[in-house]
C-alpha atoms as a PDB file:
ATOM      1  CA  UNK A   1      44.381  65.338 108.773  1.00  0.00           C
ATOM      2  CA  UNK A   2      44.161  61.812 110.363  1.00  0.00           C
ATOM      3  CA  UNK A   3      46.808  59.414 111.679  1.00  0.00           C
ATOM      4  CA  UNK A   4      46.742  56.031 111.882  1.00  0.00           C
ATOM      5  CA  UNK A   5      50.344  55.338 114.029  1.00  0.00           C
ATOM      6  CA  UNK A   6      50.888  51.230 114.564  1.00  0.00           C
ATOM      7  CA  UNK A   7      52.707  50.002 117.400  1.00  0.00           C
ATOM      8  CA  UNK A   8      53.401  46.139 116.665  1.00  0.00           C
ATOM      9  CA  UNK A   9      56.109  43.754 118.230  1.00  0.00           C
ATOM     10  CA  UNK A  10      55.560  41.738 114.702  1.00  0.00           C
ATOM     11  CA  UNK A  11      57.524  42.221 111.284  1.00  0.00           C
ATOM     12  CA  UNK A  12      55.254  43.364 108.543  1.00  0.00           C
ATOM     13  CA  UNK A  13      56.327  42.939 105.117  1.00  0.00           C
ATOM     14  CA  UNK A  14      56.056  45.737 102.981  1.00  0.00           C
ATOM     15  CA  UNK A  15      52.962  43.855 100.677  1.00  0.00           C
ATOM     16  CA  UNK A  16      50.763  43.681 103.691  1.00  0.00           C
ATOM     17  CA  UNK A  17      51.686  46.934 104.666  1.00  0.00           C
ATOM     18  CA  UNK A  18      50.122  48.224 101.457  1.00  0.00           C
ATOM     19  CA  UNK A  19      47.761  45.981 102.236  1.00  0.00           C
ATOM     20  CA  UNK A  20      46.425  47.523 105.899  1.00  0.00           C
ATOM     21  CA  UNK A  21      47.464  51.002 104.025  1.00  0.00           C
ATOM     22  CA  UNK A  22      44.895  50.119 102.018  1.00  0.00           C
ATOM     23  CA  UNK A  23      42.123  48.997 104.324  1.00  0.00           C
ATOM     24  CA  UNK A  24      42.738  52.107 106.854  1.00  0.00           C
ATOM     25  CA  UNK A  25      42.366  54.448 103.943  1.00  0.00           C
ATOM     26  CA  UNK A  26      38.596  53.070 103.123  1.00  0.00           C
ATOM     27  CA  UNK A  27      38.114  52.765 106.867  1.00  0.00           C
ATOM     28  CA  UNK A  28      38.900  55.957 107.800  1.00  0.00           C
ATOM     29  CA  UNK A  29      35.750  57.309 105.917  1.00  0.00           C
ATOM     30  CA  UNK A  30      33.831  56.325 108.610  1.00  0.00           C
ATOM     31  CA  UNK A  31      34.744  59.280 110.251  1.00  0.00           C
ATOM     32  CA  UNK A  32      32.735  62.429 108.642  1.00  0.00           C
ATOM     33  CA  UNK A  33      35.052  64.379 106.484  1.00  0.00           C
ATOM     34  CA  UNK A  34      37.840  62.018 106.448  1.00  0.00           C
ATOM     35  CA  UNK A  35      39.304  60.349 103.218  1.00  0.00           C
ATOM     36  CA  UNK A  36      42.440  58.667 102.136  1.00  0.00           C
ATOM     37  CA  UNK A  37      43.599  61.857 100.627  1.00  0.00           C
ATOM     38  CA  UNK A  38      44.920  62.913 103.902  1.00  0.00           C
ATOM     39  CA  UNK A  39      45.481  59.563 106.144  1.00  0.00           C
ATOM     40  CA  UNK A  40      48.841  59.310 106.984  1.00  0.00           C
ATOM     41  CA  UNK A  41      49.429  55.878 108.416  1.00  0.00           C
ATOM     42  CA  UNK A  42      52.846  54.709 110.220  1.00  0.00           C
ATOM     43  CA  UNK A  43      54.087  51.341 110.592  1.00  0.00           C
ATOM     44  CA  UNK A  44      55.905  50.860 113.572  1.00  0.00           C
ATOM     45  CA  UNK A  45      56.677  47.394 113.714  1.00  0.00           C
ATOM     46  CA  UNK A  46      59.219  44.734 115.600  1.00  0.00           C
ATOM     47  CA  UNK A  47      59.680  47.181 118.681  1.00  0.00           C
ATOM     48  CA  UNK A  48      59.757  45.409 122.536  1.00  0.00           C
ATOM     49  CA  UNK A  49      56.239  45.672 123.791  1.00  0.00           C
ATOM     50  CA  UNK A  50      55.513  44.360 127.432  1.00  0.00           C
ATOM     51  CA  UNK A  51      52.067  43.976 128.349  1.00  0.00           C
ATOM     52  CA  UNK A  52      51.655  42.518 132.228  1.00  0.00           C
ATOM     53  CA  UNK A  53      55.171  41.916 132.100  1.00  0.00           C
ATOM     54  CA  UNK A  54      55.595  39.608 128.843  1.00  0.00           C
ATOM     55  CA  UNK A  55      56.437  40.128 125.887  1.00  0.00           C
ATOM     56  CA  UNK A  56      55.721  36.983 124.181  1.00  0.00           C
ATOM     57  CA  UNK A  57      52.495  38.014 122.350  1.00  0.00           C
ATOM     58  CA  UNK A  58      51.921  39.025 119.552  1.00  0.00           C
ATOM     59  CA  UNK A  59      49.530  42.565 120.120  1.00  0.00           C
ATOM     60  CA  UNK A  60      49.572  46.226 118.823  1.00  0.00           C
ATOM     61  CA  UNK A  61      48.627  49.454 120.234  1.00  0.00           C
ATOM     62  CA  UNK A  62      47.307  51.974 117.397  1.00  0.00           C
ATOM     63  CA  UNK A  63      46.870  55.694 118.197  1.00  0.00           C
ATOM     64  CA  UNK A  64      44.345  57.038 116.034  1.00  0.00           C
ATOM     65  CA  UNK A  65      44.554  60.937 115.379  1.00  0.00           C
ATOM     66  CA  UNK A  66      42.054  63.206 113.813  1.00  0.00           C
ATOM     67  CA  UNK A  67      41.506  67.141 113.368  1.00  0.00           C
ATOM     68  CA  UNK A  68      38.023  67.889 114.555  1.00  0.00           C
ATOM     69  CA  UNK A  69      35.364  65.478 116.335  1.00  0.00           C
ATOM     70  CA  UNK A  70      34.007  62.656 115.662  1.00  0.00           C
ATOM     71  CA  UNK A  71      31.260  60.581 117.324  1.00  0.00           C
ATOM     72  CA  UNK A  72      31.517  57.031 119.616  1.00  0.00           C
ATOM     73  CA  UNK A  73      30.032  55.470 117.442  1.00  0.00           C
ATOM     74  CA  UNK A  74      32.143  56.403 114.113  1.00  0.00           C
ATOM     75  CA  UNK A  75      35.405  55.697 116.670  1.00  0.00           C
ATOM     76  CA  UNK A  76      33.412  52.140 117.339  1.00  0.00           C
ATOM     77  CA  UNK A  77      33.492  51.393 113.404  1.00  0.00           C
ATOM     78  CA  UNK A  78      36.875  52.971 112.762  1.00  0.00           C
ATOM     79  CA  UNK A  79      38.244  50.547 115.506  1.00  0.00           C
ATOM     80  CA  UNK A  80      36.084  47.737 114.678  1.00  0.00           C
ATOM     81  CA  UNK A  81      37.806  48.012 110.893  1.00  0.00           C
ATOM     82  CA  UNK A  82      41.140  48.798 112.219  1.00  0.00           C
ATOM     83  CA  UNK A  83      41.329  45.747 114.431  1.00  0.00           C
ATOM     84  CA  UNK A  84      39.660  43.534 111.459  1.00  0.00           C
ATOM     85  CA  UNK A  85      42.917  44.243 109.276  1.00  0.00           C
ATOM     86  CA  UNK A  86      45.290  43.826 111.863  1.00  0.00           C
ATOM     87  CA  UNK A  87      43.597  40.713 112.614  1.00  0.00           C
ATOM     88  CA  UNK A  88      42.980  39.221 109.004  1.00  0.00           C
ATOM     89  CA  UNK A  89      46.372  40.612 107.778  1.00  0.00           C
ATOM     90  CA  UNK A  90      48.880  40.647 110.262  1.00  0.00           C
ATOM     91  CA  UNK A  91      47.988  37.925 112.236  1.00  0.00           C
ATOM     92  CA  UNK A  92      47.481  39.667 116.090  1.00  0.00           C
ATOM     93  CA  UNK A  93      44.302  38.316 118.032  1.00  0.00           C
ATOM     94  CA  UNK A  94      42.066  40.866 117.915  1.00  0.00           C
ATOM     95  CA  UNK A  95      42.060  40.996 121.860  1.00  0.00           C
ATOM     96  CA  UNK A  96      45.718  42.112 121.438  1.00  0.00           C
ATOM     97  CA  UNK A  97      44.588  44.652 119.603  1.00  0.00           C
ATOM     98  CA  UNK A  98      44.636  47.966 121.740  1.00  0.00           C
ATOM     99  CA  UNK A  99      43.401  51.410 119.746  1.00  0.00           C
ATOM    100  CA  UNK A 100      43.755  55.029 121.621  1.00  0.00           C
ATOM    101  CA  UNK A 101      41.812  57.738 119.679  1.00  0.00           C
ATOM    102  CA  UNK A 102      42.698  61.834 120.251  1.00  0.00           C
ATOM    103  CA  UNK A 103      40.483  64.996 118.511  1.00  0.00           C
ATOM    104  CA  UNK A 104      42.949  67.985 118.196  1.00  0.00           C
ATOM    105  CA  UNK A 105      41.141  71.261 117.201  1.00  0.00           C
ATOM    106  CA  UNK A 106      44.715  73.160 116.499  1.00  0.00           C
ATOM    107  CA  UNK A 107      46.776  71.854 113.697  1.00  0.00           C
ATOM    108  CA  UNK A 108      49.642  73.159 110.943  1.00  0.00           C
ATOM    109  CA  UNK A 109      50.535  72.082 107.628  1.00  0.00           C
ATOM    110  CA  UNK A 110      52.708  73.740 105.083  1.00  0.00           C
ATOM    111  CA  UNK A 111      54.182  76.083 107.660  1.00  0.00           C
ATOM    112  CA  UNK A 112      50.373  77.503 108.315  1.00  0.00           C
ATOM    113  CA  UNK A 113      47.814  77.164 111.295  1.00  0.00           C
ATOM    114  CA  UNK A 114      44.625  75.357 109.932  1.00  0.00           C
END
């Protein structure tokens, strides 16, 4: 299952929400064996985020999740899609936009090991 978590000090209505949802669920098929069907994507927006000690711009940090591997250059495309959205959508330069990306080989769901 992948996770798209977003970290914004911006408001995001709930249209462009759906809106990134959106996007991020056709972007995360650039990772083999990853669809919408399973994205979950968070919004966490309007939180205090310093970066070198301000906190006047407007940036994001996104942690990207995904069960398995994936290759540098599918995590180049996923990013370069992510950061497109946030950019086009919700306004944040794309060189505010900061992306962290983790594999995890042991997961649960339903109460099971996968």
């Amino acid at each position: 299952m992948p996770t798209i978590n977003i970290h914004t000090n911006k408001k995001i209505s709930e249209d462009t929400k759906e809106l990134v949802k959106q996007e991020l669920g056709k972007a995360i098929e650039t990772i083999p064996g990853k669809s919408e069907s399973w994205l979950m994507v968070l919004f966490d927006d309007q939180k205090d985020i310093y970066f070198k000690g301000d906190n006047q711009q407007d940036i994001a940090f996104v942690e990207v999740g995904i069960s398995g591997h994936a290759s540098r250059d599918n995590f180049r495309e996923l990013g370069s899609q992510i950061t497109h959205s946030l950019t086009q959508n919700v306004k944040i330069p794309a060189g505010n936009v900061y992306i962290s990306y983790s594999e995890f080989d042991t997961f649960s769901w339903n109460g099971s090991l996968l």
